[in-house]
C-alpha atoms as a PDB file:
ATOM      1  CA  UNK A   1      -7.676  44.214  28.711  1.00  0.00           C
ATOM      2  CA  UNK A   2      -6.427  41.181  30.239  1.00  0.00           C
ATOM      3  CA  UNK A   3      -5.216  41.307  34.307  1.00  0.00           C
ATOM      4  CA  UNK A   4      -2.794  39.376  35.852  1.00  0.00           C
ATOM      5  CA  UNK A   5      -1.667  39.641  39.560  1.00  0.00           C
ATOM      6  CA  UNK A   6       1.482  38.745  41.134  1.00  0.00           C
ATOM      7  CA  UNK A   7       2.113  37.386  44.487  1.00  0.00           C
ATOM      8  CA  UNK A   8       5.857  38.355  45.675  1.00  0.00           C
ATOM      9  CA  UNK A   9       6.460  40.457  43.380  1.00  0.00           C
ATOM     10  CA  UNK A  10       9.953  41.529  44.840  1.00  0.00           C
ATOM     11  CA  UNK A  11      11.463  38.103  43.823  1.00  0.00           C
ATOM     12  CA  UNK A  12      14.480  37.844  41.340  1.00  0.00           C
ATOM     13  CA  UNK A  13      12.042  35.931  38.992  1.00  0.00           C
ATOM     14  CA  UNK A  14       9.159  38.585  39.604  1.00  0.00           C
ATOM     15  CA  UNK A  15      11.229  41.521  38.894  1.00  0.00           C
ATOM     16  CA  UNK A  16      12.625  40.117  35.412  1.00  0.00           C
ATOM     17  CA  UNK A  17       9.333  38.971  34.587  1.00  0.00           C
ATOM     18  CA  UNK A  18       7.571  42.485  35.107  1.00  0.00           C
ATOM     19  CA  UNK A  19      10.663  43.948  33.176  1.00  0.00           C
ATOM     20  CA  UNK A  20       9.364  41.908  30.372  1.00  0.00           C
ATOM     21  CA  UNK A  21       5.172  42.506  31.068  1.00  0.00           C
ATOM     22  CA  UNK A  22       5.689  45.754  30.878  1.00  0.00           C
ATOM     23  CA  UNK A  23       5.769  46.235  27.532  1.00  0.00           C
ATOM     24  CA  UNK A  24       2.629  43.950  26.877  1.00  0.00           C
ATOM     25  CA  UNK A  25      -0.979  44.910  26.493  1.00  0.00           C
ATOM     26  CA  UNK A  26      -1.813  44.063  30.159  1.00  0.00           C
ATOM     27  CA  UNK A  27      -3.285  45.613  33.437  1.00  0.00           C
ATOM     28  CA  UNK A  28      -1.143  44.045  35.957  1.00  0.00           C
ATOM     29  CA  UNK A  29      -1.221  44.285  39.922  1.00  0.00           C
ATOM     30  CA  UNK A  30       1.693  43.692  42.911  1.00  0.00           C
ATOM     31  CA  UNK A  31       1.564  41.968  46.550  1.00  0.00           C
ATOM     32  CA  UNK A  32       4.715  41.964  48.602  1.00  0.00           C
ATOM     33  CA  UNK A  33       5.690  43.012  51.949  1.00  0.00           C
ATOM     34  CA  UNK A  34       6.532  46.191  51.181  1.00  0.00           C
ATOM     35  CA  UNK A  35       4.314  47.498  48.901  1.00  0.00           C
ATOM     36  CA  UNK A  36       3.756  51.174  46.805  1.00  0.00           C
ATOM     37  CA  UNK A  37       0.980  53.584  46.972  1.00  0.00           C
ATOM     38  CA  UNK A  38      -0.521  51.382  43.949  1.00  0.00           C
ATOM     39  CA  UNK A  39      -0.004  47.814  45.159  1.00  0.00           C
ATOM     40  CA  UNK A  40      -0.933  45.078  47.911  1.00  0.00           C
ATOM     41  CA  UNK A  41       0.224  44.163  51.336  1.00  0.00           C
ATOM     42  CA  UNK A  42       1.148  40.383  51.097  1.00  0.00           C
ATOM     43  CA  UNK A  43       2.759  39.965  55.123  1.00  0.00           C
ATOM     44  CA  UNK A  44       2.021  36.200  56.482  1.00  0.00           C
ATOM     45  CA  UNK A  45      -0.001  35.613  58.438  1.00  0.00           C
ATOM     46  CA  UNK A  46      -1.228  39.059  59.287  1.00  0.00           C
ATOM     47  CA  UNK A  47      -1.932  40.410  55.803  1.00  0.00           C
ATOM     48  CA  UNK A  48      -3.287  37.529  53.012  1.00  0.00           C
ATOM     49  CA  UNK A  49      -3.745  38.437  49.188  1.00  0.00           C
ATOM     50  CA  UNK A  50      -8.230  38.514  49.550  1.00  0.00           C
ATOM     51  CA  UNK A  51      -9.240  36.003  47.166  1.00  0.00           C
ATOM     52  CA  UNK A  52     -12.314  37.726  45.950  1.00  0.00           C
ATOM     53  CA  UNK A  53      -9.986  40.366  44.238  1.00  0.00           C
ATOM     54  CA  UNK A  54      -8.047  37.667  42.792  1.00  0.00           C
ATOM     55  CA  UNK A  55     -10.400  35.698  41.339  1.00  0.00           C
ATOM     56  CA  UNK A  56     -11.247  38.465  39.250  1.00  0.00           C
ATOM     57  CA  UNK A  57      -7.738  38.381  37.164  1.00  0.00           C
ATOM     58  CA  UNK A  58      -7.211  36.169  34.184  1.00  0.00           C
ATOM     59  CA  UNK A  59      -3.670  35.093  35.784  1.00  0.00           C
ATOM     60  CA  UNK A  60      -2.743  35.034  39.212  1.00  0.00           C
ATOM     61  CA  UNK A  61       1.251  33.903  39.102  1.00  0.00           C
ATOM     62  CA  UNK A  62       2.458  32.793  42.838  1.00  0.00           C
ATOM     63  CA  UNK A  63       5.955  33.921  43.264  1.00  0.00           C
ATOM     64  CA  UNK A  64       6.251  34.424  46.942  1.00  0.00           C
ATOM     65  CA  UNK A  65       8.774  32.328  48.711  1.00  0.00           C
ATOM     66  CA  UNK A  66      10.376  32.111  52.094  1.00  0.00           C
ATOM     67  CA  UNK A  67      14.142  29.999  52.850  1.00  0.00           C
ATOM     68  CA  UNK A  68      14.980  30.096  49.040  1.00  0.00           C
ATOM     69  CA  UNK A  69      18.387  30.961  50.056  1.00  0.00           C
ATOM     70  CA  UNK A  70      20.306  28.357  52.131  1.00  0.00           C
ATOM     71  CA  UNK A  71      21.656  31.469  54.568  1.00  0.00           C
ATOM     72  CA  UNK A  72      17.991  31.813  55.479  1.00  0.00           C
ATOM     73  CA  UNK A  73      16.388  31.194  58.818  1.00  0.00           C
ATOM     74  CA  UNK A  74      12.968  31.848  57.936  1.00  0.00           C
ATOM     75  CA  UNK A  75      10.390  30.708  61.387  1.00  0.00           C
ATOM     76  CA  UNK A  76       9.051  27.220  60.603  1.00  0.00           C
ATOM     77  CA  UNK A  77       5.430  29.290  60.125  1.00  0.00           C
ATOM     78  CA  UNK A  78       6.508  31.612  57.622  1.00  0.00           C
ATOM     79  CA  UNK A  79       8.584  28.856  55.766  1.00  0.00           C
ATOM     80  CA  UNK A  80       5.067  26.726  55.242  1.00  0.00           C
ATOM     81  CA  UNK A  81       2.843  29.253  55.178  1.00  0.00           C
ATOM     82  CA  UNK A  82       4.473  31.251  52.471  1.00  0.00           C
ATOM     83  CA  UNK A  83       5.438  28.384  50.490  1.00  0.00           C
ATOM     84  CA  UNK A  84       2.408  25.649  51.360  1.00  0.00           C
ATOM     85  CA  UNK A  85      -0.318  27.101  53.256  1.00  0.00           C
ATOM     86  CA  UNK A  86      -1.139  29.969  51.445  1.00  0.00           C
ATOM     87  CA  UNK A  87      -0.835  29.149  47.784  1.00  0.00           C
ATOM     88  CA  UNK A  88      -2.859  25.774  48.931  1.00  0.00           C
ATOM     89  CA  UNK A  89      -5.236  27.633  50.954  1.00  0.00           C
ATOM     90  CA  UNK A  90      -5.743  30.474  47.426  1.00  0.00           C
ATOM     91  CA  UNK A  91      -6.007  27.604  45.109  1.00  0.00           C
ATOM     92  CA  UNK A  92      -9.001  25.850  47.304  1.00  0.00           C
ATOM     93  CA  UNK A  93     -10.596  29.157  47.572  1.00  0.00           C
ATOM     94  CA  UNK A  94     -10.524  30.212  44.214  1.00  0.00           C
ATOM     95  CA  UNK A  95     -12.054  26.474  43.060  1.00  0.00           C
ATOM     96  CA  UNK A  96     -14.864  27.303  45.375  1.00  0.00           C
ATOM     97  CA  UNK A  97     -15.298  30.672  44.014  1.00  0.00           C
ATOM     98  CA  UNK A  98     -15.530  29.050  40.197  1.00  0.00           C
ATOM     99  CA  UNK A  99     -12.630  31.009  39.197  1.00  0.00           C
ATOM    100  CA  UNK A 100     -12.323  31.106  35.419  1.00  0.00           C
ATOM    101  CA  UNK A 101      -8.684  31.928  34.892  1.00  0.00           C
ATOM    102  CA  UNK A 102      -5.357  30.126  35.733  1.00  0.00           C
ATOM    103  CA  UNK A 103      -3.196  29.724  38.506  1.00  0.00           C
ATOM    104  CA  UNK A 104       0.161  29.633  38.224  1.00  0.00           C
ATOM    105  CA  UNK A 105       2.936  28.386  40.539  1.00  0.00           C
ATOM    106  CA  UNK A 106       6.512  26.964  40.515  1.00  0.00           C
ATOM    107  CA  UNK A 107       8.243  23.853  42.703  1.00  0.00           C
ATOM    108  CA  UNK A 108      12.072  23.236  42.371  1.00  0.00           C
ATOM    109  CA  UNK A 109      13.973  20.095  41.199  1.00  0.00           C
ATOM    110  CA  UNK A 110      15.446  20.133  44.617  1.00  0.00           C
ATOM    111  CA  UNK A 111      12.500  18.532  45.437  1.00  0.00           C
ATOM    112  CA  UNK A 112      13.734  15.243  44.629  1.00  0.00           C
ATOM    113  CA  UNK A 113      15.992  15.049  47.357  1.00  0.00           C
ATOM    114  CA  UNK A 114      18.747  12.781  48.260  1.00  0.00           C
ATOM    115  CA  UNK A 115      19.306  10.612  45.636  1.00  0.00           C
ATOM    116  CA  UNK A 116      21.946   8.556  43.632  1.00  0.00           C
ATOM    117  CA  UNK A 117      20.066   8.966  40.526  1.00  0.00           C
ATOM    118  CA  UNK A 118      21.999   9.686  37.267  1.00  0.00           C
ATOM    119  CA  UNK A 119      19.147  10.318  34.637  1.00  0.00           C
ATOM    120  CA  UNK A 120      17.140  13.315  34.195  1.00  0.00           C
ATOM    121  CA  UNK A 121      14.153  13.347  36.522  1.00  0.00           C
ATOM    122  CA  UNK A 122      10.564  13.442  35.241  1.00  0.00           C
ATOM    123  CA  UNK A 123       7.388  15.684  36.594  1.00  0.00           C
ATOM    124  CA  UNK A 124       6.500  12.405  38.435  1.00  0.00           C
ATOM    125  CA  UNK A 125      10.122  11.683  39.538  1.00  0.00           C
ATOM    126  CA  UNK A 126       9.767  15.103  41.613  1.00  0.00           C
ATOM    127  CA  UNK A 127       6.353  14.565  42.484  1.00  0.00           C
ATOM    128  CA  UNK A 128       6.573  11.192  44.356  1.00  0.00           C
ATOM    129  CA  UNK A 129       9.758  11.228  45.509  1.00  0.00           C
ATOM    130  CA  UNK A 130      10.229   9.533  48.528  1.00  0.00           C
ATOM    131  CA  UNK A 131      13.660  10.670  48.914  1.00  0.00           C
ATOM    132  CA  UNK A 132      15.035  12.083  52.314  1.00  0.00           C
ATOM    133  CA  UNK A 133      15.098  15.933  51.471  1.00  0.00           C
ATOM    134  CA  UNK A 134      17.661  18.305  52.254  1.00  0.00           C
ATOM    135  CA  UNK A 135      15.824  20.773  54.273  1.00  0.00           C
ATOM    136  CA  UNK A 136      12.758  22.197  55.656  1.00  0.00           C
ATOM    137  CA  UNK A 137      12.549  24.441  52.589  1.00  0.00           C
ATOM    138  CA  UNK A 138      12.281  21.665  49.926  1.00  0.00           C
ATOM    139  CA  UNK A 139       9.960  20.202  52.150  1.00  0.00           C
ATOM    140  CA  UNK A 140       7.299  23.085  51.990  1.00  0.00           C
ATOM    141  CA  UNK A 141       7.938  22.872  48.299  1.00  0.00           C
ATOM    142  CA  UNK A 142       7.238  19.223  47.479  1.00  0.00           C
ATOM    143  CA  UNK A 143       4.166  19.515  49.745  1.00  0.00           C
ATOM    144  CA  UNK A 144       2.664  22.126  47.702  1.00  0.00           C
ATOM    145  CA  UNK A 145       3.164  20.003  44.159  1.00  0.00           C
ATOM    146  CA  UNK A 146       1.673  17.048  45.866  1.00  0.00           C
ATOM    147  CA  UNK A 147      -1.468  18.999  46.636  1.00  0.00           C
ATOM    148  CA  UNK A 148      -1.628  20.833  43.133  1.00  0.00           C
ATOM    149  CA  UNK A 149      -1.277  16.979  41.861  1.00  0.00           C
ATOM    150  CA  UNK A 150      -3.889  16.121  43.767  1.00  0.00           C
ATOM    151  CA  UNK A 151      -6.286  19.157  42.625  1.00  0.00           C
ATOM    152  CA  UNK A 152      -5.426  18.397  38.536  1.00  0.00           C
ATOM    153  CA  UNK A 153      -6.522  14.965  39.262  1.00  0.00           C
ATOM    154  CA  UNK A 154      -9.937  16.595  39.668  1.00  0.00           C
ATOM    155  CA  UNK A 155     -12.506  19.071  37.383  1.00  0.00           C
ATOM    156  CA  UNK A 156     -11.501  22.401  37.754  1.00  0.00           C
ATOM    157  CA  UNK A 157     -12.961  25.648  36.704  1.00  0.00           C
ATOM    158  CA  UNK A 158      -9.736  26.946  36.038  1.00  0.00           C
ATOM    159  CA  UNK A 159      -6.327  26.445  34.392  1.00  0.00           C
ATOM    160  CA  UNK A 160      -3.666  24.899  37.165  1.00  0.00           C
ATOM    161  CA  UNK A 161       0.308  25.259  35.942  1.00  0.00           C
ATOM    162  CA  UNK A 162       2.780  24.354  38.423  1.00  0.00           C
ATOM    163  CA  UNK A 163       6.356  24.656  36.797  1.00  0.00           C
ATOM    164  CA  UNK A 164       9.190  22.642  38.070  1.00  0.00           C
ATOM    165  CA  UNK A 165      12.761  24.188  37.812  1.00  0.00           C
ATOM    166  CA  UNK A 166      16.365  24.129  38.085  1.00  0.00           C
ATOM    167  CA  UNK A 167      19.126  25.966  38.852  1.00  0.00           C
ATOM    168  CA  UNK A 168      17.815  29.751  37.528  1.00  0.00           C
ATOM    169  CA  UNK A 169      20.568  32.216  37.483  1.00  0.00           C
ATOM    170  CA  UNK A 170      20.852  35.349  35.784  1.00  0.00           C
ATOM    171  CA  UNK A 171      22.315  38.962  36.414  1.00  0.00           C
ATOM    172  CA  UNK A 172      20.731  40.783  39.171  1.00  0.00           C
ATOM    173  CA  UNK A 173      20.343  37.439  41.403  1.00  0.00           C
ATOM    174  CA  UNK A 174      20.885  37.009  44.986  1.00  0.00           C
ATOM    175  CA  UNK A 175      25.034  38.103  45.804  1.00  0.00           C
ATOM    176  CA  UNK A 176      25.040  34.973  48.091  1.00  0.00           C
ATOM    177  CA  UNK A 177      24.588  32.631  44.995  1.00  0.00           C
ATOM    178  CA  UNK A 178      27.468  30.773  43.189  1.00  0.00           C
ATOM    179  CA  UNK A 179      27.886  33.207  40.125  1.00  0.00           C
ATOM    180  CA  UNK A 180      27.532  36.324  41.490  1.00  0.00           C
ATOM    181  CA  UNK A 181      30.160  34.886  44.191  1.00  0.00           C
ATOM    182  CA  UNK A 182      32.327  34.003  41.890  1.00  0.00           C
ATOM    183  CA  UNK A 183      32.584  36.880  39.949  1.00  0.00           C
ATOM    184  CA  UNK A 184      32.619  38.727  43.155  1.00  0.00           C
ATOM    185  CA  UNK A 185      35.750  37.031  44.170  1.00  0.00           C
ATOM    186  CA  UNK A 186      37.352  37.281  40.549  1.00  0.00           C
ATOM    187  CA  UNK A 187      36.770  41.396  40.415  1.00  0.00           C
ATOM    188  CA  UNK A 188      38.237  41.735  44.231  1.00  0.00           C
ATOM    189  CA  UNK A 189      40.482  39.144  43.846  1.00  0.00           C
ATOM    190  CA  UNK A 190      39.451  37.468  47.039  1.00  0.00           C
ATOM    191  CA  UNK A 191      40.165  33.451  47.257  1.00  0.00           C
ATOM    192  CA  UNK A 192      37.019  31.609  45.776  1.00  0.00           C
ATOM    193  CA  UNK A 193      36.521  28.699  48.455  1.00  0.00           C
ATOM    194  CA  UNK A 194      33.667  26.066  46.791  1.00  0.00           C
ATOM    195  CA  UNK A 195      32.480  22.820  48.064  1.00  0.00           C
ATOM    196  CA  UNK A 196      34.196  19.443  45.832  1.00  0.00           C
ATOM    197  CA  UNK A 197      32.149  21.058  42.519  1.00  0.00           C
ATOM    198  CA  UNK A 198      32.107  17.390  41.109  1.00  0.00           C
ATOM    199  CA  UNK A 199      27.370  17.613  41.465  1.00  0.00           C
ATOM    200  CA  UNK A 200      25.865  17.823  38.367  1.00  0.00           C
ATOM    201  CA  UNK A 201      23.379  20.387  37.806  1.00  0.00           C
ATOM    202  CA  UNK A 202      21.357  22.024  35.277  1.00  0.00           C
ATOM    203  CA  UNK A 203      20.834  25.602  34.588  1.00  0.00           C
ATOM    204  CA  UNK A 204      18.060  27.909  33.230  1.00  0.00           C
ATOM    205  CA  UNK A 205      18.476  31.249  32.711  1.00  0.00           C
ATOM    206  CA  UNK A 206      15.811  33.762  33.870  1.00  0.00           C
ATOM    207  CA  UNK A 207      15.285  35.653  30.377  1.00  0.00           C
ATOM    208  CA  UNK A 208      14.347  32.033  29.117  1.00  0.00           C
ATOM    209  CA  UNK A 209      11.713  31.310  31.853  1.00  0.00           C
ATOM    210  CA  UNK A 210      10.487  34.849  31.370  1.00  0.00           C
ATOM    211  CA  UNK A 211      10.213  34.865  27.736  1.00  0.00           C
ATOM    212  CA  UNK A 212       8.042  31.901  28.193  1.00  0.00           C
ATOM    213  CA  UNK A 213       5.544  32.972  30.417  1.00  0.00           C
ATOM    214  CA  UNK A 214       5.180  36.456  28.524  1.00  0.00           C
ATOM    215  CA  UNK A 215       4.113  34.509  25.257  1.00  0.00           C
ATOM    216  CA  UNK A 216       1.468  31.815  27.568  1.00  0.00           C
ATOM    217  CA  UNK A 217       0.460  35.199  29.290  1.00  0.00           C
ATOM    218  CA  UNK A 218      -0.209  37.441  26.164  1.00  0.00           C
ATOM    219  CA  UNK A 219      -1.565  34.454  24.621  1.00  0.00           C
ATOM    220  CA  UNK A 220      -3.932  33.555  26.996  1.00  0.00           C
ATOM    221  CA  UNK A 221      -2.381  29.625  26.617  1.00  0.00           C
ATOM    222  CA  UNK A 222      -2.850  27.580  30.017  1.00  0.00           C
ATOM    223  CA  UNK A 223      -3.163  24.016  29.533  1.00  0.00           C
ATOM    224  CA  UNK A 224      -3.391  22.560  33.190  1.00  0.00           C
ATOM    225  CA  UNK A 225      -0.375  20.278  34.753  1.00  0.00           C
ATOM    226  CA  UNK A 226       2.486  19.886  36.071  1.00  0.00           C
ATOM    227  CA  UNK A 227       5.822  20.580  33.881  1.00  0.00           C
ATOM    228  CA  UNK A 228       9.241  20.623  34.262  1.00  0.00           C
ATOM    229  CA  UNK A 229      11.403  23.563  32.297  1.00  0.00           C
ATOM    230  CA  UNK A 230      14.750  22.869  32.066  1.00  0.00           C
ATOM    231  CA  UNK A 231      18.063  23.206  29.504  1.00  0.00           C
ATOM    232  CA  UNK A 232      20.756  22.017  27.933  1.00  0.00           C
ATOM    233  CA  UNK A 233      23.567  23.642  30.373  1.00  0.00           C
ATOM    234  CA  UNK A 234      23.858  20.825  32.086  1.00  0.00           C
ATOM    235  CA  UNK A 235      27.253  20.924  33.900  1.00  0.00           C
ATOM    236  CA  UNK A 236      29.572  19.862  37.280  1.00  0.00           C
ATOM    237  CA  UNK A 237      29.760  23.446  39.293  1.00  0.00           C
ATOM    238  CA  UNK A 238      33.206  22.465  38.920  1.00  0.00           C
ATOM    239  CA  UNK A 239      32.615  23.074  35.071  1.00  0.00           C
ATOM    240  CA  UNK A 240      30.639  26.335  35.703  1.00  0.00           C
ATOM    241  CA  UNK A 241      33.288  27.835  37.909  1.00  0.00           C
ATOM    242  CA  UNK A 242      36.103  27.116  35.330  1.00  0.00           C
ATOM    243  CA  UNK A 243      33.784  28.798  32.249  1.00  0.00           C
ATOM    244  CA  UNK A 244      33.597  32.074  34.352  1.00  0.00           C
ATOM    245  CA  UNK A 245      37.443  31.768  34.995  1.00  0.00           C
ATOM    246  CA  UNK A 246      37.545  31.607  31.061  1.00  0.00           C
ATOM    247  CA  UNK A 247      34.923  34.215  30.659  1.00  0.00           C
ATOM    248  CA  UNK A 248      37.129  36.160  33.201  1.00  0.00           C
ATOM    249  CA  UNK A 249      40.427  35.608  31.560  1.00  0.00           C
ATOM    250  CA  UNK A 250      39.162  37.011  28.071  1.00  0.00           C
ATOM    251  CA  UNK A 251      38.242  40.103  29.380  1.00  0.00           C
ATOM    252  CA  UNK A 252      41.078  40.129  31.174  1.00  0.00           C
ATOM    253  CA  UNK A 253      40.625  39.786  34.524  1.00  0.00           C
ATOM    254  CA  UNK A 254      43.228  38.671  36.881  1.00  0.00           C
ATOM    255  CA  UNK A 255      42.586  35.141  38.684  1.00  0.00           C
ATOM    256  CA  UNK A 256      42.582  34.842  42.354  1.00  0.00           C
ATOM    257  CA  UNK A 257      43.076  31.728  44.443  1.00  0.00           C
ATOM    258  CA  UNK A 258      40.342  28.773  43.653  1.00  0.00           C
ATOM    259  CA  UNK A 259      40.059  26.159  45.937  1.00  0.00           C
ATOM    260  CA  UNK A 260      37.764  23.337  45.921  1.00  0.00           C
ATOM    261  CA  UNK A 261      36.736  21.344  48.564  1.00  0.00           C
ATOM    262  CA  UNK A 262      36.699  23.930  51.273  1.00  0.00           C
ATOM    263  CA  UNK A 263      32.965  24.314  51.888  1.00  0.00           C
ATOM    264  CA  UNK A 264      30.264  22.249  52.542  1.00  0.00           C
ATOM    265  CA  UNK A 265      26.895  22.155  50.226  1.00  0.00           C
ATOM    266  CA  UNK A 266      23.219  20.268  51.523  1.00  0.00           C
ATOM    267  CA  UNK A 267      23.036  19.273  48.032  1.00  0.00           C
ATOM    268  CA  UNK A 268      26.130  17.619  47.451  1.00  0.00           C
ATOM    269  CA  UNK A 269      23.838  14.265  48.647  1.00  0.00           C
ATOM    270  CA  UNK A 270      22.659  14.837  45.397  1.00  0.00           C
ATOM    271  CA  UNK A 271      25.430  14.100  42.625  1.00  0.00           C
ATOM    272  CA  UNK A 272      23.068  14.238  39.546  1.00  0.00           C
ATOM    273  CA  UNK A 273      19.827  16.730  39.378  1.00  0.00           C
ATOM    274  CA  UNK A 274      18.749  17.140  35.764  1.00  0.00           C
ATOM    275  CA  UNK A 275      15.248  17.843  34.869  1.00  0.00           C
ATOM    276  CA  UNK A 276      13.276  15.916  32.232  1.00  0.00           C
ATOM    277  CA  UNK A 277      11.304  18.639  30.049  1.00  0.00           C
ATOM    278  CA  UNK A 278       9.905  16.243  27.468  1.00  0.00           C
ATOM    279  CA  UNK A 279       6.596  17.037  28.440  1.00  0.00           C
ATOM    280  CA  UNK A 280       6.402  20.931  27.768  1.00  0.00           C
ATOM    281  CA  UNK A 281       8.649  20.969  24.637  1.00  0.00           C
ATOM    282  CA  UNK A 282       5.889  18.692  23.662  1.00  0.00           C
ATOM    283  CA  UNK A 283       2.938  20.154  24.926  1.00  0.00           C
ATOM    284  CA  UNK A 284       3.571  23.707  25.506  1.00  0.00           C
ATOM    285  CA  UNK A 285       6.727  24.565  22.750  1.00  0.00           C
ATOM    286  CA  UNK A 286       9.275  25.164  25.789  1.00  0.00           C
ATOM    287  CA  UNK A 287      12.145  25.929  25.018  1.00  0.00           C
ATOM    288  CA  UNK A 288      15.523  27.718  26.204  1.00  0.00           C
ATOM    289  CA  UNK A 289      17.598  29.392  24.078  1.00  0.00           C
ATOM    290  CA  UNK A 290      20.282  31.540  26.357  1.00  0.00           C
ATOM    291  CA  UNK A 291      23.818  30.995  25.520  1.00  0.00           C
ATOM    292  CA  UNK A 292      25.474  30.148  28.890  1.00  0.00           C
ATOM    293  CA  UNK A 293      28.772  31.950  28.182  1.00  0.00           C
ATOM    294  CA  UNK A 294      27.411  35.059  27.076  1.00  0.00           C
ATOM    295  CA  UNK A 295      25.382  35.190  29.911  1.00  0.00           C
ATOM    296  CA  UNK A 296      28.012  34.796  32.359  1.00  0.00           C
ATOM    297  CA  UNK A 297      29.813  37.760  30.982  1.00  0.00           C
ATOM    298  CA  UNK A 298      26.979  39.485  31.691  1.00  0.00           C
ATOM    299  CA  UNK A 299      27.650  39.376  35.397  1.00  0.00           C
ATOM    300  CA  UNK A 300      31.242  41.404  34.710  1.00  0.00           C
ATOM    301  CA  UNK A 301      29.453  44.370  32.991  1.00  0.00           C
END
């Protein structure tokens, strides 16, 4: 039976994906800060996932992260060493061990930075972006998909997947995020104060990203590189915050006050991020499926 471990396994993305996992043929094992009577202390720097038990998985999926939400103020050392350091520091390790499975880890389109850009972005876009970026956070992350460039320009022993994505929402997400605060506001009837909402983003929901990696996980399909998984909700957050009004007026929800222009966003030096996913549809059959309507009124139930 195949084995796959999973660093940060308390994530939003972790938990959905182990939702799904569960119902598959597989032996699968936890690290997180916190962990049960059956899984593994992951704590930078004091406790490290040993790399000897790792390499013998088939899949080791890297899911930890530290500053993913803009209201955190994670210590510069936990910041890189959760996001950089460590996943660097496994994948070296494991290449000197002659690992034989795949590693698997994920970057962010916010990687690209500041930028005036109005086309979709391509893996190489986000990987050589020179771009001032918008915090310390995006910083760790672009490191990391530099150095996993880097490795696949080498032979490895194993399979090397670093996925690049968007906007992921979904029910169950962080309450400080723009959905769940909007419906938040809409149930209480609270004023819902937003930044201009004129940025351009594009949006991936979680059941499509997890869908994915079930069917490369079950069938053992890990064809090294670097790809970016996006969607077609592509959309101003102005445009997102007026389909959950709509989604909240059907089912009959009373509106509160909406104001826009009354907070300030990092990312609103970015007008246009929109990922370029060419490349997996291609190579690896991505693709995402999830009705964006339907999934808002998800967040109401």
């Amino acid at each position: 039976m195949r084995k796959v471990a999973i660093i940060g396994s308390t994530s939003f993305l972790a938990k959905k994906l182990i939702e799904k996992l569960a119902k598959e043929d597989l032996v699968i094992e936890f690290w997180n800060r916190n962990p049960s009577k059956n899984e593994f202390l992951f704590n930078y720097p004091n406790s490290i996932p040993d790399v000897k038990v790792l390499a013998s998985f088939d899949a080791i999926l890297y899911l930890a992260g530290e500053g993913v939400q803009s209201n955190q103020k994670p210590s510069f050392e936990n910041l890189y060493g959760i996001n950089t350091i460590t996943p660097i520091n496994l994948i070296a390790q494991l290449r000197d061990l002659n690992f034989k499975g795949a590693f698997i880890s994920f970057g962010s389109y916010f990687e690209l930075g500041k930028t005036t850009a109005s086309t979709a972005a391509n893996e190489e876009d986000i990987i050589y972006s020179s771009n001032p970026a918008f915090n310390e956070y995006c910083k760790s992350k672009h490191l990391l998909s530099h150095f996993i460039q880097k490795q696949l320009d080498e032979e490895l022993s194993f399979s090397l997947l670093h996925f690049i994505i968007p906007n992921m929402y979904g029910k169950g997400e962080n309450e400080n995020r723009l959905l769940p605060y909007v419906v938040k506001n809409i149930r209480q009837q609270s004023p819902l104060y937003l930044s201009h909402g004129a940025q351009v983003r594009q949006f991936l929901h979680v059941s499509d990203l997890t869908n994915f990696l079930c069917w490369r996980l079950r069938e053992s399909k890990f064809e090294s590189g670097i790809y970016n998984l996006g969607s077609k909700q592509i959309m101003s957050v102005a445009t997102l915050v007026e389909r959950t009004v709509g989604v909240a007026k059907k089912l009959g929800f009373e509106l509160p006050k909406i104001e826009f222009g009354k907070a300030e966003r990092l990312d609103a030096q970015a007008s246009y991020l929109v990922l370029d996913d060419q490349k997996a549809k291609m190579e690896l059959g991505w693709k995402a499926e999830k009705d964006m309507d339907e999934s808002i009124k998800e967040y109401f139930e």
